[in-house]
C-alpha atoms as a PDB file:
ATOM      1  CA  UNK A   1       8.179  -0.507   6.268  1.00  0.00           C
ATOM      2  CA  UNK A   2       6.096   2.790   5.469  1.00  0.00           C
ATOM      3  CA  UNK A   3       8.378   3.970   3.007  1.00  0.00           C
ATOM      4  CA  UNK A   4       8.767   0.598   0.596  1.00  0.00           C
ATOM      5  CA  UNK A   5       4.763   0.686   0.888  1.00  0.00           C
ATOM      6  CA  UNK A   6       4.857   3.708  -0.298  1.00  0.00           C
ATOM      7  CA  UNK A   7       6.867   3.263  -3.133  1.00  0.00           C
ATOM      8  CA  UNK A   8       4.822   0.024  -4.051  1.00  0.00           C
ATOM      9  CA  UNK A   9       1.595   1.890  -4.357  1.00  0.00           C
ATOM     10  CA  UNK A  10       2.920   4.610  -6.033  1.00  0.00           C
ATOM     11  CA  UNK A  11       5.563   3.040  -9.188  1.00  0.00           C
ATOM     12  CA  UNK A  12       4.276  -0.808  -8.747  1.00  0.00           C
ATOM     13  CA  UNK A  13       2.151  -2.350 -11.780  1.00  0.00           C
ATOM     14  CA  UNK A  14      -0.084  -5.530 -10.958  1.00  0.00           C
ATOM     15  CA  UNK A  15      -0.017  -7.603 -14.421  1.00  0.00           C
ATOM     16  CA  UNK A  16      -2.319 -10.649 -15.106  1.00  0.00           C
ATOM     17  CA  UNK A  17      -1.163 -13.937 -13.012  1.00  0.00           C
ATOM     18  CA  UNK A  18      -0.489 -12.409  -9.504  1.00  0.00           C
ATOM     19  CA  UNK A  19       2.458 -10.282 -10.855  1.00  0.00           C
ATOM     20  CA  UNK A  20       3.413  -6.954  -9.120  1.00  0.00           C
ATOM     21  CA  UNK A  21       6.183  -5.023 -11.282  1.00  0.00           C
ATOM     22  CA  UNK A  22       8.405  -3.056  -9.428  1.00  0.00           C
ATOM     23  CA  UNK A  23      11.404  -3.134 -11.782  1.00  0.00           C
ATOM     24  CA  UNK A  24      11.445   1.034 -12.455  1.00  0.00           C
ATOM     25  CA  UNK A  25      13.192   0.823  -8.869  1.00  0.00           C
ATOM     26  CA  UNK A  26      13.512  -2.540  -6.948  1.00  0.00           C
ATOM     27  CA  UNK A  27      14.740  -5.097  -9.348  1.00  0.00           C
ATOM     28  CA  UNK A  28      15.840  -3.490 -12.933  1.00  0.00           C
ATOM     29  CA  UNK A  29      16.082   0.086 -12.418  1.00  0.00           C
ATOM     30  CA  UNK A  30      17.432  -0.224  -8.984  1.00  0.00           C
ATOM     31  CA  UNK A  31      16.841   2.729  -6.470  1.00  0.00           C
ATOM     32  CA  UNK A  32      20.023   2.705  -3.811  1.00  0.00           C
ATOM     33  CA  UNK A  33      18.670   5.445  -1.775  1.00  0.00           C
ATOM     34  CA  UNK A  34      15.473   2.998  -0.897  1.00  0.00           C
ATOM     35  CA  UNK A  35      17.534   0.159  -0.896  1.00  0.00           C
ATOM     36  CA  UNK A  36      20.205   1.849   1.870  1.00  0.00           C
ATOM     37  CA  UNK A  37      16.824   2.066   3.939  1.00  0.00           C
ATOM     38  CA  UNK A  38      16.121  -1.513   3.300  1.00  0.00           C
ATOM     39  CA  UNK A  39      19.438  -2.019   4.620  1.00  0.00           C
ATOM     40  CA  UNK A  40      18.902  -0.687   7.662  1.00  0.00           C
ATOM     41  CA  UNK A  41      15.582  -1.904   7.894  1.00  0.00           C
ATOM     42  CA  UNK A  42      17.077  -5.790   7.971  1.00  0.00           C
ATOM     43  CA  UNK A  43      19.921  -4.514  10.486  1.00  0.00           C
ATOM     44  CA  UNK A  44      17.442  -3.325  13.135  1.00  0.00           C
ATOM     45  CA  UNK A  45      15.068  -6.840  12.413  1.00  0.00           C
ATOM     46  CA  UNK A  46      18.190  -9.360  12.929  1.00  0.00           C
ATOM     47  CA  UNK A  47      20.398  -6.480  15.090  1.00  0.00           C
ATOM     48  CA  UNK A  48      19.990 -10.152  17.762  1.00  0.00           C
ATOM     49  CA  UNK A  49      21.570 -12.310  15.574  1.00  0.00           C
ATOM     50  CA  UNK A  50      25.185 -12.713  14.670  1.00  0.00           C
ATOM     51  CA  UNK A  51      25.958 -12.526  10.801  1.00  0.00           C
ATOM     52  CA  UNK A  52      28.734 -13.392   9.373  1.00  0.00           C
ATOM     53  CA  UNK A  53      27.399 -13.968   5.323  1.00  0.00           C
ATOM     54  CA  UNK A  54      24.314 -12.604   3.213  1.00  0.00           C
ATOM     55  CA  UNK A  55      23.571 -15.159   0.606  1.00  0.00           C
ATOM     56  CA  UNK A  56      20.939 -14.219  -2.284  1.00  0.00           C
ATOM     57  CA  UNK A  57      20.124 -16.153  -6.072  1.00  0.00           C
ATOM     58  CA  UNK A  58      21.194 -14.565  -9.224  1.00  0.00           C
ATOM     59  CA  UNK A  59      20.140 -11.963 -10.533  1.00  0.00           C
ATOM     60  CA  UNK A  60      17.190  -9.310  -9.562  1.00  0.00           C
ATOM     61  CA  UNK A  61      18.493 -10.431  -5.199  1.00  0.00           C
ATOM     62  CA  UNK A  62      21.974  -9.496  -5.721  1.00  0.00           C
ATOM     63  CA  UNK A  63      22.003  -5.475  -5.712  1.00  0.00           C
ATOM     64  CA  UNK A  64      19.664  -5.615  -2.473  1.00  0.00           C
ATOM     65  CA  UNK A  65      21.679  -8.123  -0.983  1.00  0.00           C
ATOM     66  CA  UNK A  66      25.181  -5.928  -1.532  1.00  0.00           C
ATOM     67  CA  UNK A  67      23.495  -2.986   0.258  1.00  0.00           C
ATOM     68  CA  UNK A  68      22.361  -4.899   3.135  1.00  0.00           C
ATOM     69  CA  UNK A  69      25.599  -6.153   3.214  1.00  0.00           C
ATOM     70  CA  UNK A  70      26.908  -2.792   3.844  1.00  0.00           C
ATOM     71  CA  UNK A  71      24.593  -2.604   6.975  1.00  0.00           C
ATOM     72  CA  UNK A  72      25.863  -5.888   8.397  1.00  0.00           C
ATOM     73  CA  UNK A  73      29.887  -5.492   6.993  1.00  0.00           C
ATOM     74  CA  UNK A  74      30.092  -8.811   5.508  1.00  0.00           C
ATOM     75  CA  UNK A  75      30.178 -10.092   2.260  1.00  0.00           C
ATOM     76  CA  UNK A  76      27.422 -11.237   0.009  1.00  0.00           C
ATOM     77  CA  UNK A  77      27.779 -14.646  -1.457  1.00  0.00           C
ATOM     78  CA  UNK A  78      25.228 -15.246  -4.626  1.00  0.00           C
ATOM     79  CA  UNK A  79      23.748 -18.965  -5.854  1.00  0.00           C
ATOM     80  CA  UNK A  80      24.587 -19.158  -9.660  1.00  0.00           C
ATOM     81  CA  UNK A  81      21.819 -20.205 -11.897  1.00  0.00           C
ATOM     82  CA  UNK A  82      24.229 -22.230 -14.372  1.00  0.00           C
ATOM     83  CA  UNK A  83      27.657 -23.462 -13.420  1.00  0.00           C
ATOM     84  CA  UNK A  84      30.713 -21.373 -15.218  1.00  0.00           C
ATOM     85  CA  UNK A  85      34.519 -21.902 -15.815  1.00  0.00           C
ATOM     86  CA  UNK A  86      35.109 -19.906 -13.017  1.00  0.00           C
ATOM     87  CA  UNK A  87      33.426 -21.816 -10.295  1.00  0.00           C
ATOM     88  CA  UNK A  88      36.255 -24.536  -9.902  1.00  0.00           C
ATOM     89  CA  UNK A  89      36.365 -26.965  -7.330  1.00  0.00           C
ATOM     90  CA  UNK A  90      33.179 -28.416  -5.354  1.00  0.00           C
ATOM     91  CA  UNK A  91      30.065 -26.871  -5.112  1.00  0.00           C
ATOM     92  CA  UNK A  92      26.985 -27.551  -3.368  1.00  0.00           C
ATOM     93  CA  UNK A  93      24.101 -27.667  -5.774  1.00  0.00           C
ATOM     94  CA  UNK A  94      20.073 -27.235  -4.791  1.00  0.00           C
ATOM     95  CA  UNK A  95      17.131 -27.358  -7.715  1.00  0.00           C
ATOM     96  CA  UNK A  96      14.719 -23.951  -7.467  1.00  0.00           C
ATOM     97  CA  UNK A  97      11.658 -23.513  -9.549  1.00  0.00           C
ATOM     98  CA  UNK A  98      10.929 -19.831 -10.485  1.00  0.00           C
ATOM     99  CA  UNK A  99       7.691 -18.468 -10.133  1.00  0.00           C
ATOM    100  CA  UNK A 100       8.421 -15.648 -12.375  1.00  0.00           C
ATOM    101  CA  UNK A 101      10.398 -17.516 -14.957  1.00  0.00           C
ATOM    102  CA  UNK A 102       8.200 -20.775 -15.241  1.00  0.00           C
ATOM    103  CA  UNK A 103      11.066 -23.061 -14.777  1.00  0.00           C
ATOM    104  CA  UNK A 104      13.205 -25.004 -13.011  1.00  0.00           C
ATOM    105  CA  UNK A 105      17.111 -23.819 -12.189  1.00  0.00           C
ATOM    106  CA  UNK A 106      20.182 -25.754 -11.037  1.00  0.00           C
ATOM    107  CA  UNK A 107      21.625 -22.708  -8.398  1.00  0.00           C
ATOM    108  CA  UNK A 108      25.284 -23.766  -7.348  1.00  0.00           C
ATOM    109  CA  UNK A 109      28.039 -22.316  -4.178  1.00  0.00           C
ATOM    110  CA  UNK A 110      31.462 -22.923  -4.362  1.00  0.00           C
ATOM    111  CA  UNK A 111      32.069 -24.484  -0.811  1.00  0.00           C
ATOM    112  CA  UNK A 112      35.079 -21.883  -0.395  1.00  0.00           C
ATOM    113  CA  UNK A 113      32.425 -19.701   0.125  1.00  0.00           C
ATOM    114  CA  UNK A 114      29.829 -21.453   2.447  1.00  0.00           C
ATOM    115  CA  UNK A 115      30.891 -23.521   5.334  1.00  0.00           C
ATOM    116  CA  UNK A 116      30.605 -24.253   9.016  1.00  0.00           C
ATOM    117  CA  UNK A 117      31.041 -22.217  11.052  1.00  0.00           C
ATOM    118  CA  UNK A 118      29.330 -19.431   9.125  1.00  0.00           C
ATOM    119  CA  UNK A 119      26.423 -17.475   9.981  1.00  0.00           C
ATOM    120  CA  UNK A 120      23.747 -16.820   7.239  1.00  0.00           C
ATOM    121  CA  UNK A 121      21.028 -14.430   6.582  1.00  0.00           C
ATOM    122  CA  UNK A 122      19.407 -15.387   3.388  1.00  0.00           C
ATOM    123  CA  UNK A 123      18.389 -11.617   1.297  1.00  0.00           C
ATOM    124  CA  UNK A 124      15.579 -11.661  -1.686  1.00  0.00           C
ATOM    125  CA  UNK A 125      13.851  -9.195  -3.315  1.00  0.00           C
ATOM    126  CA  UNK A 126      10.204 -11.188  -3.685  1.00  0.00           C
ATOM    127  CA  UNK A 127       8.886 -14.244  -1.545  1.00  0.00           C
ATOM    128  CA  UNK A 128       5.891 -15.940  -3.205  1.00  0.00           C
ATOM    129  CA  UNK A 129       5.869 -19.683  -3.339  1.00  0.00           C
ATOM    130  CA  UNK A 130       9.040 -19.805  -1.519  1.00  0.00           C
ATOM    131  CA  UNK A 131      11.338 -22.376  -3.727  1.00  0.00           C
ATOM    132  CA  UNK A 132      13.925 -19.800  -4.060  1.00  0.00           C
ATOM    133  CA  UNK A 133      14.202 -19.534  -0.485  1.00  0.00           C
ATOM    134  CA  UNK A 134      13.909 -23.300   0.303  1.00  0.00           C
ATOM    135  CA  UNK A 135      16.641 -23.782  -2.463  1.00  0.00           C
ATOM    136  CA  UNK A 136      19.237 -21.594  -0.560  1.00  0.00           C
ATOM    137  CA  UNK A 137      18.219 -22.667   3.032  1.00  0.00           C
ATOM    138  CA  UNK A 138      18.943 -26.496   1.678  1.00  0.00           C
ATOM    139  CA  UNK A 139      22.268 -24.584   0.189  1.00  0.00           C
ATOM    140  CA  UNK A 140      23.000 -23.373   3.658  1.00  0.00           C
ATOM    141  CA  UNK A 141      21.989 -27.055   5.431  1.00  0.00           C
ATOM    142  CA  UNK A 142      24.585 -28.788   3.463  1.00  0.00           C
ATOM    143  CA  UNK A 143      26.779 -26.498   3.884  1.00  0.00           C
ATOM    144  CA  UNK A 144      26.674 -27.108   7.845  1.00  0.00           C
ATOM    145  CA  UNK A 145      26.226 -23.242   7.948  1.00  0.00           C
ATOM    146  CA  UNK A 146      23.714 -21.457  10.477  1.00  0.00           C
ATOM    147  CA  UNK A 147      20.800 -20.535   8.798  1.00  0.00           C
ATOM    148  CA  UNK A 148      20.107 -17.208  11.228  1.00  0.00           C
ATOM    149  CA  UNK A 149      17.159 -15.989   9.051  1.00  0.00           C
ATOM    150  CA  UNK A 150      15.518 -14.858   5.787  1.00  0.00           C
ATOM    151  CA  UNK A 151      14.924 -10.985   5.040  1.00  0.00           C
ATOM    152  CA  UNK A 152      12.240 -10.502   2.378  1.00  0.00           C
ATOM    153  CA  UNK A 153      11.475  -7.071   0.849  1.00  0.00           C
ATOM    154  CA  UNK A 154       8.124  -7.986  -0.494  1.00  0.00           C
ATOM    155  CA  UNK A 155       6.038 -11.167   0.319  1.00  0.00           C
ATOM    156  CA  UNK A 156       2.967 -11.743  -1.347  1.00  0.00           C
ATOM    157  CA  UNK A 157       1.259 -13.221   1.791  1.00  0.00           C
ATOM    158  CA  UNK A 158      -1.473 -14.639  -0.762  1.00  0.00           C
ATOM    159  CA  UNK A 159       1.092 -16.867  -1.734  1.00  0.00           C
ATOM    160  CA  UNK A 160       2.023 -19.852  -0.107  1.00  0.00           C
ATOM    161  CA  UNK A 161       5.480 -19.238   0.314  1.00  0.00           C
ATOM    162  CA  UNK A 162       5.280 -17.532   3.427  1.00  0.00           C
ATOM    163  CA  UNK A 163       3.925 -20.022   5.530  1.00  0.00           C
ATOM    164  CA  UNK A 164       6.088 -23.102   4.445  1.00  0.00           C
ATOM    165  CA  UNK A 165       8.897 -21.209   5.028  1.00  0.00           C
ATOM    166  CA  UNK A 166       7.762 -20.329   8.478  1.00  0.00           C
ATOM    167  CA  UNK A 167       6.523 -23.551   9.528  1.00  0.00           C
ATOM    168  CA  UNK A 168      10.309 -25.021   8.353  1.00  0.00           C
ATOM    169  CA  UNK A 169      11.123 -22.901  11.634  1.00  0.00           C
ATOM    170  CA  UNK A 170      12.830 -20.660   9.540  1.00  0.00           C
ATOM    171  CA  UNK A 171      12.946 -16.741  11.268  1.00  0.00           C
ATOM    172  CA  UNK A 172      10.995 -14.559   8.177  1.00  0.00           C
ATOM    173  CA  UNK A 173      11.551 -10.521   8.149  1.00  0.00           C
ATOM    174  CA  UNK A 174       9.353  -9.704   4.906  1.00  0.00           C
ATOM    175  CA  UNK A 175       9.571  -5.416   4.886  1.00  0.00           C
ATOM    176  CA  UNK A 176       5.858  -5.246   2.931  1.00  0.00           C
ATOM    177  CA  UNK A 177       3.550  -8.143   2.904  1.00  0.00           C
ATOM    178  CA  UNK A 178       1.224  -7.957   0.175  1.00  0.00           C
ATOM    179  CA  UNK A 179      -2.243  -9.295   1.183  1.00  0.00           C
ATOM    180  CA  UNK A 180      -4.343  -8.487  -2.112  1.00  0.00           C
ATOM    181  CA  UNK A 181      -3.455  -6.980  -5.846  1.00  0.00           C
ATOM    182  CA  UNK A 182      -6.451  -5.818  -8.283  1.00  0.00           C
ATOM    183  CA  UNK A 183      -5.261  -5.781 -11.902  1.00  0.00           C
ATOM    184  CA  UNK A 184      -8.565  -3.691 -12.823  1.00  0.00           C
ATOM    185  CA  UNK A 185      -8.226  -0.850  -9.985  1.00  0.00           C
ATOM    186  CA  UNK A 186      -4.366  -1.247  -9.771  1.00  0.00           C
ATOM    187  CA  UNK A 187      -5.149  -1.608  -5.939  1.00  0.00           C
ATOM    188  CA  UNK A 188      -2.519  -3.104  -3.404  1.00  0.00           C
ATOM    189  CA  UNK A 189      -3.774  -3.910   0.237  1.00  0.00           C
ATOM    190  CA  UNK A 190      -0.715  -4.538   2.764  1.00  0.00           C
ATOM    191  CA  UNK A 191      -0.983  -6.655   5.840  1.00  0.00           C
ATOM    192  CA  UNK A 192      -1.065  -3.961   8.862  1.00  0.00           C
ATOM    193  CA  UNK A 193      -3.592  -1.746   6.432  1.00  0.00           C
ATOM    194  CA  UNK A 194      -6.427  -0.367   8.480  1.00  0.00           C
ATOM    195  CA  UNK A 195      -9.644  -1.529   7.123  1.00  0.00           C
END
């Protein structure tokens, strides 16, 4: 997606440790305008596949995941990092490491919300070693949900995450795959760059 590559090379920041900050309009400061494209975007990539539910983690997945979910017209369903008073009843529970946060979460569904029957598109904003993703396909798997595909708005394809997820079989849309970062130049090289 021209436009979110764009974007990335022009307000993106590469920090030390593989990190590529796009928080002044992806996932803090939250541009809707690009993210209504992004919507789009994942309707034409899964426009063959029936959807029924966008599920995302908590916190930086959920705005992208409510405007996709405009695109689709069904409701977004988050995993919660910590269990609250207002998740009553049974859940089903996965563990997710963070590669951002250097730790290991507990995310949780209410099983009013995820069941068979339903069709799921999982929605993140980054993909790099791929435990959130494996955390909310397992989510979806004991659900006995669908699991129609994953939509990704930027993979670091240096990363490993990537490839497990698509050798689990799992259908991967990723919108801007990042093949290299340099901290020192601030360059980003995309896969599908000329050389």
């Amino acid at each position: 997606m021209q436009l979110l590559k764009d974007r990335i090379r022009k307000d993106g920041k590469i920090k030390a440790g593989n990190v590529l900050k796009v928080d002044s309009f992806l996932n803090h400061q939250m541009d809707i305008d690009l993210f209504q494209e992004i919507g789009r975007e994942f309707k034409r990539r899964f426009s063959d596949v029936q959807v029924n539910k966008i599920l995302t983690i908590e916190a930086s997945g959920i705005g992208i995941a409510c405007v996709v979910a405009q695109s689709f017209h069904v409701p977004v369903v988050f995993a919660k990092k910590t269990k609250t008073k207002n998740i009553a009843g049974d859940v089903y529970t996965s563990k997710v490491e963070s590669f951002t946060h250097g730790r290991v979460y507990d995310i949780i569904v209410s099983k009013e919300f995820l069941g068979k029957g339903d069709k799921v598109l999982l929605i993140d904003d980054f993909l790099a070693n791929g435990k959130a993703l494996e955390g909310l396909a397992a989510l979806v798997r004991e659900s006995g949900a669908e699991l129609v595909g994953a939509g990704i708005v930027i993979e670091k394809g240096f990363q490993v995450g990537g490839d497990i997820i698509r050798s689990q079989g799992i259908r991967l849309e990723s919108l801007a795959i990042v093949d290299s970062m340099d901290e020192e130049t601030g360059t980003i090289t995309f896969r599908g760059d000329e050389a």
